[in-house]
Protein backbone atom coordinates (compact mmCIF):
# COMPACT_ATOMS: atom_id res chain seq x y z
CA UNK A 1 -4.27 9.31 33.76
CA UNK A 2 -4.69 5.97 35.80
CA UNK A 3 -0.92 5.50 35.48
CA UNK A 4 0.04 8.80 37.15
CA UNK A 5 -2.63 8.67 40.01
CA UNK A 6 -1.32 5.52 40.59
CA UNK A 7 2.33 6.42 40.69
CA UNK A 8 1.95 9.50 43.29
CA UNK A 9 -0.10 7.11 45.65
CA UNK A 10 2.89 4.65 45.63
CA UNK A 11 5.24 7.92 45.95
CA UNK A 12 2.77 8.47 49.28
CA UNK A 13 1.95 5.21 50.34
CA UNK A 14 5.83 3.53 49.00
CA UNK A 15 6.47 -0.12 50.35
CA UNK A 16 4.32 -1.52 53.43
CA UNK A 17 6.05 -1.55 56.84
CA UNK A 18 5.65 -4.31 59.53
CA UNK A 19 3.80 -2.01 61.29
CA UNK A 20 1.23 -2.40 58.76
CA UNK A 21 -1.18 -5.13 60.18
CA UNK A 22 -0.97 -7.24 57.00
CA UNK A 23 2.77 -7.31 56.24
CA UNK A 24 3.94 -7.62 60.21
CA UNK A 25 5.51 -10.86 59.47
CA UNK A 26 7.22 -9.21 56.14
CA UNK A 27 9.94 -7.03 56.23
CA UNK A 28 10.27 -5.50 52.72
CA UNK A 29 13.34 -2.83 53.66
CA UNK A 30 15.81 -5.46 51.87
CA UNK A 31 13.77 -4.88 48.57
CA UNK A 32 12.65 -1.36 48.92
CA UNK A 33 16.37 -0.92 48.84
CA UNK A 34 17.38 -3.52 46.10
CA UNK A 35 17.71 -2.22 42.48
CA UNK A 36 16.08 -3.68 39.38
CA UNK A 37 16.00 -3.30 36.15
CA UNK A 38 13.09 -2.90 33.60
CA UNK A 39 13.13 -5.77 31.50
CA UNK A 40 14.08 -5.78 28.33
CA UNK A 41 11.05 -5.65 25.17
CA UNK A 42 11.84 -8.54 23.84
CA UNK A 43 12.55 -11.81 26.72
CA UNK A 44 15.39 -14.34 25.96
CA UNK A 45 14.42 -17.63 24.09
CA UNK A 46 13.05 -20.15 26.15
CA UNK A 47 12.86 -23.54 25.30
CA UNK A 48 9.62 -25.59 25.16
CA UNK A 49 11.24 -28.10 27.34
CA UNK A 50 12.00 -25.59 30.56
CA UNK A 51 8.58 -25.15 30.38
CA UNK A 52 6.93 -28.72 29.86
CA UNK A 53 7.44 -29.15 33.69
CA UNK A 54 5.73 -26.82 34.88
CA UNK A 55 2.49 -26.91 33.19
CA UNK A 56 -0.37 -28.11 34.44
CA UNK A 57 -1.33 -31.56 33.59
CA UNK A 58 -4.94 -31.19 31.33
CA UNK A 59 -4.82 -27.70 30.55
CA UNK A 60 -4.61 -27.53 27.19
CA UNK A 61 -4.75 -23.31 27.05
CA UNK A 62 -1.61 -21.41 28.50
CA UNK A 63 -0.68 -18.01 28.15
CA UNK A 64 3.50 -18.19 29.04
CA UNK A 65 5.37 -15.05 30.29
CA UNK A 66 8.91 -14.49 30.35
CA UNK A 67 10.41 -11.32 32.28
CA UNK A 68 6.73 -10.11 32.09
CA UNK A 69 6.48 -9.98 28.52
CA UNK A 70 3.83 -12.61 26.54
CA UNK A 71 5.70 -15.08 24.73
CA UNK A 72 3.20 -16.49 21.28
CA UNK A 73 5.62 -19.09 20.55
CA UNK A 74 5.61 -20.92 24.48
CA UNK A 75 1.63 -19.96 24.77
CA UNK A 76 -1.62 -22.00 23.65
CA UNK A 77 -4.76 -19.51 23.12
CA UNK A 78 -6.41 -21.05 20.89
CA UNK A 79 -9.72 -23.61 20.66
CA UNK A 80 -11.99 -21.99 23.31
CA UNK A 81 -15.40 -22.16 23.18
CA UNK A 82 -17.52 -19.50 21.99
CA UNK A 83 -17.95 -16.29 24.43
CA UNK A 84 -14.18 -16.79 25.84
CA UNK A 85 -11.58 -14.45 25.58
CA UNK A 86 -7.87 -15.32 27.16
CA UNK A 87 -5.73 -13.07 25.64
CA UNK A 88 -2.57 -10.68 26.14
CA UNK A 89 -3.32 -7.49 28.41
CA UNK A 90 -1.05 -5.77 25.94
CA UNK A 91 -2.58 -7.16 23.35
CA UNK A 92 -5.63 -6.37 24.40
CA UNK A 93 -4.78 -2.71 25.09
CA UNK A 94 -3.44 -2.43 21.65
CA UNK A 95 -6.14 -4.27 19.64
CA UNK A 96 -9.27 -3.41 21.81
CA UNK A 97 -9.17 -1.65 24.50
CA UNK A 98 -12.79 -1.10 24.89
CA UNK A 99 -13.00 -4.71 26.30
CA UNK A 100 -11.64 -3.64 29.32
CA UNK A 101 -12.20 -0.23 30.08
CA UNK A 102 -14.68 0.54 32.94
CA UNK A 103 -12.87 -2.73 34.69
CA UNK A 104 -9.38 -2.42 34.51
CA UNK A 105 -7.89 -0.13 37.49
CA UNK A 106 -11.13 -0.01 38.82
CA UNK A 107 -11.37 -2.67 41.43
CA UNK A 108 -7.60 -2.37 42.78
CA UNK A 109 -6.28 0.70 41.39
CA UNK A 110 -4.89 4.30 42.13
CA UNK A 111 -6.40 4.63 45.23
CA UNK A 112 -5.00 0.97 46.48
CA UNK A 113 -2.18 -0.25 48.77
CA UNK A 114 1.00 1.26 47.71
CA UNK A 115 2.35 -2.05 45.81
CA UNK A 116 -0.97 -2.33 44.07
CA UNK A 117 -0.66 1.36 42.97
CA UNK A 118 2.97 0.78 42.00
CA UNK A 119 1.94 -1.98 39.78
CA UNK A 120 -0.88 -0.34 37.96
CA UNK A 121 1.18 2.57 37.25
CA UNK A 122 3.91 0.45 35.84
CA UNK A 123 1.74 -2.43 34.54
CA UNK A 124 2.60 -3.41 30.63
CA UNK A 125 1.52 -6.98 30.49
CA UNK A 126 -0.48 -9.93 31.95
CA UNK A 127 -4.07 -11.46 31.28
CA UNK A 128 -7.18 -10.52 30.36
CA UNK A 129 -9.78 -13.68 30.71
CA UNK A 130 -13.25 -12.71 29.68
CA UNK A 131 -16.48 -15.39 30.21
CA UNK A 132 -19.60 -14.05 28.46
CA UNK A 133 -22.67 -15.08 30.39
CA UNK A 134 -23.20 -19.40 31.19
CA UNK A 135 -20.22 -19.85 29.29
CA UNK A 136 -18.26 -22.88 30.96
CA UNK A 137 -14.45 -23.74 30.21
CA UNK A 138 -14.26 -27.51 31.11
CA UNK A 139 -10.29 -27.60 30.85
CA UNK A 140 -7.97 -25.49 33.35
CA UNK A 141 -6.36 -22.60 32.11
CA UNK A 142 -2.62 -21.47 32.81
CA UNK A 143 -1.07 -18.63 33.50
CA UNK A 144 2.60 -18.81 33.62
CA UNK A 145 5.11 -16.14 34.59
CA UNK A 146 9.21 -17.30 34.17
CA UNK A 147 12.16 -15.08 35.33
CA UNK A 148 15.23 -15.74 33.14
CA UNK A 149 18.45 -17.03 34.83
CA UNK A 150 19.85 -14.35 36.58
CA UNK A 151 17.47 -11.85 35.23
CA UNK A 152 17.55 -8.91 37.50
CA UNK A 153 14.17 -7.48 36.29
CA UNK A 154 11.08 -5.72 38.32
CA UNK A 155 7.52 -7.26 36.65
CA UNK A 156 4.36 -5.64 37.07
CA UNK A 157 1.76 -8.06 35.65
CA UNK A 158 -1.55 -7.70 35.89
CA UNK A 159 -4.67 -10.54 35.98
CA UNK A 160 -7.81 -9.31 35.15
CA UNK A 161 -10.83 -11.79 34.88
CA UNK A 162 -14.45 -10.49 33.87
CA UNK A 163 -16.50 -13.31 34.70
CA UNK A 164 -20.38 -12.80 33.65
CA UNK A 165 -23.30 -14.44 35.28
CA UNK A 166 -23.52 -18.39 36.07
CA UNK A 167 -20.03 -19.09 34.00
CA UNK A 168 -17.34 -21.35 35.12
CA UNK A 169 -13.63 -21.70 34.76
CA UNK A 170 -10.96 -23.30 36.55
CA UNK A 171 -7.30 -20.50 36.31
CA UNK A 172 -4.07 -21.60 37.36
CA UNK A 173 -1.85 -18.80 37.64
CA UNK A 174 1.85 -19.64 38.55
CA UNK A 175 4.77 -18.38 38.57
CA UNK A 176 8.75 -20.18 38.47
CA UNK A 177 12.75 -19.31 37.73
CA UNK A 178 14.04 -20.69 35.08
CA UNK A 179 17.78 -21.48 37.06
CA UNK A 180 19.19 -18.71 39.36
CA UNK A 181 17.65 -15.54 39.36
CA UNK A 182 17.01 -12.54 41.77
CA UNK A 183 13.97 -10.43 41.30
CA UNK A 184 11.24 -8.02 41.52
CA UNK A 185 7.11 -9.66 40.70
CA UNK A 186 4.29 -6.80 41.86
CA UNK A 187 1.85 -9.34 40.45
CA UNK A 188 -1.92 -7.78 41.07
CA UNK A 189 -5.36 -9.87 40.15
CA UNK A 190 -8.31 -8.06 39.75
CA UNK A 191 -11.76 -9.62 39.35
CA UNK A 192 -15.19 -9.14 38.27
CA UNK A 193 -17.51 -11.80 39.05
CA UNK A 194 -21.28 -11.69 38.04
């Protein structure tokens, strides 16, 4: 239901102009008009040592995407402390989606600018970072998103932090080509703060 109230508000709203206020200095006709392909279920190997460089120095928990799909093998979940969940949105929405309902769509959703509508309807993957109540994380944690050389591919990932009362954590989210490659990111962050 989200999914297809989102997708007729991008079919109304469709790419921002420059005579919208906020993208006046961005002229998106070039990629309104661009074509891109959804990428494919399962992203091309990636080796540990592409990535080494661009993680953050002291963050011991990553969670590495490649052509918006979660990657186990490149990613470091585990070893939080108690009350900490930093997990897979797809996993997430397979596994337990009760966690996020009531909070996911709901801050930026249907109703939103027409790329954040285009991304919820299309959304498949991202991050889901849950702090129960006075929990602290002491080290940073990473979010990385990689296009593959030459890739091609339109990503819709979605961030979605539900941050209870007096707890603490320190998110890096970045994003990097590995080598040449021309693309589409609708990246979208929505957060809950107590």
């Amino acid at each position: 239901e989200l999914r297809g109230r989102s997708m007729a508000r991008f079919a109304e709203a469709g790419f921002p102009s420059v005579r919208n206020e906020a993208w006046k200095y961005t002229d998106l006709r070039r990629l309104a008009r661009a074509t891109f392909k959804p990428a494919p279920p399962v992203p091309p190997v990636v080796a540990r040592t592409s990535v080494a460089p661009l993680l953050v120095a002291g963050a011991p928990h990553v969670a590495v995407f490649v052509d918006g799909r979660f990657v186990p093998a490149l990613s470091k979940l585990g070893g939080l402390p108690k009350g900490v969940t930093f997990r897979s949105l797809a996993q997430v929405l397979a596994e337990s989606p009760k966690l996020v309902e009531g909070y996911l769509g709901r801050i930026v959703g249907s109703d939103g600018p027409g790329l954040v509508a285009l991304n919820t309807a299309l959304m498949e993957d991202g991050v889901v970072l849950v702090l129960d109540k006075g929990v602290a994380v002491e080290s940073p944690l990473q979010v990385l998103h990689l296009s593959s050389e030459g890739a091609g591919y339109a990503v819709h990932p979605r961030l979605l932090v539900i941050a209870g009362e007096s707890s603490a954590a320190t998110l890096v989210e970045s994003f990097a080509a590995l080598g040449s490659a021309q693309g589409f990111t609708d990246a979208v962050a929505e957060m809950e703060v107590g």
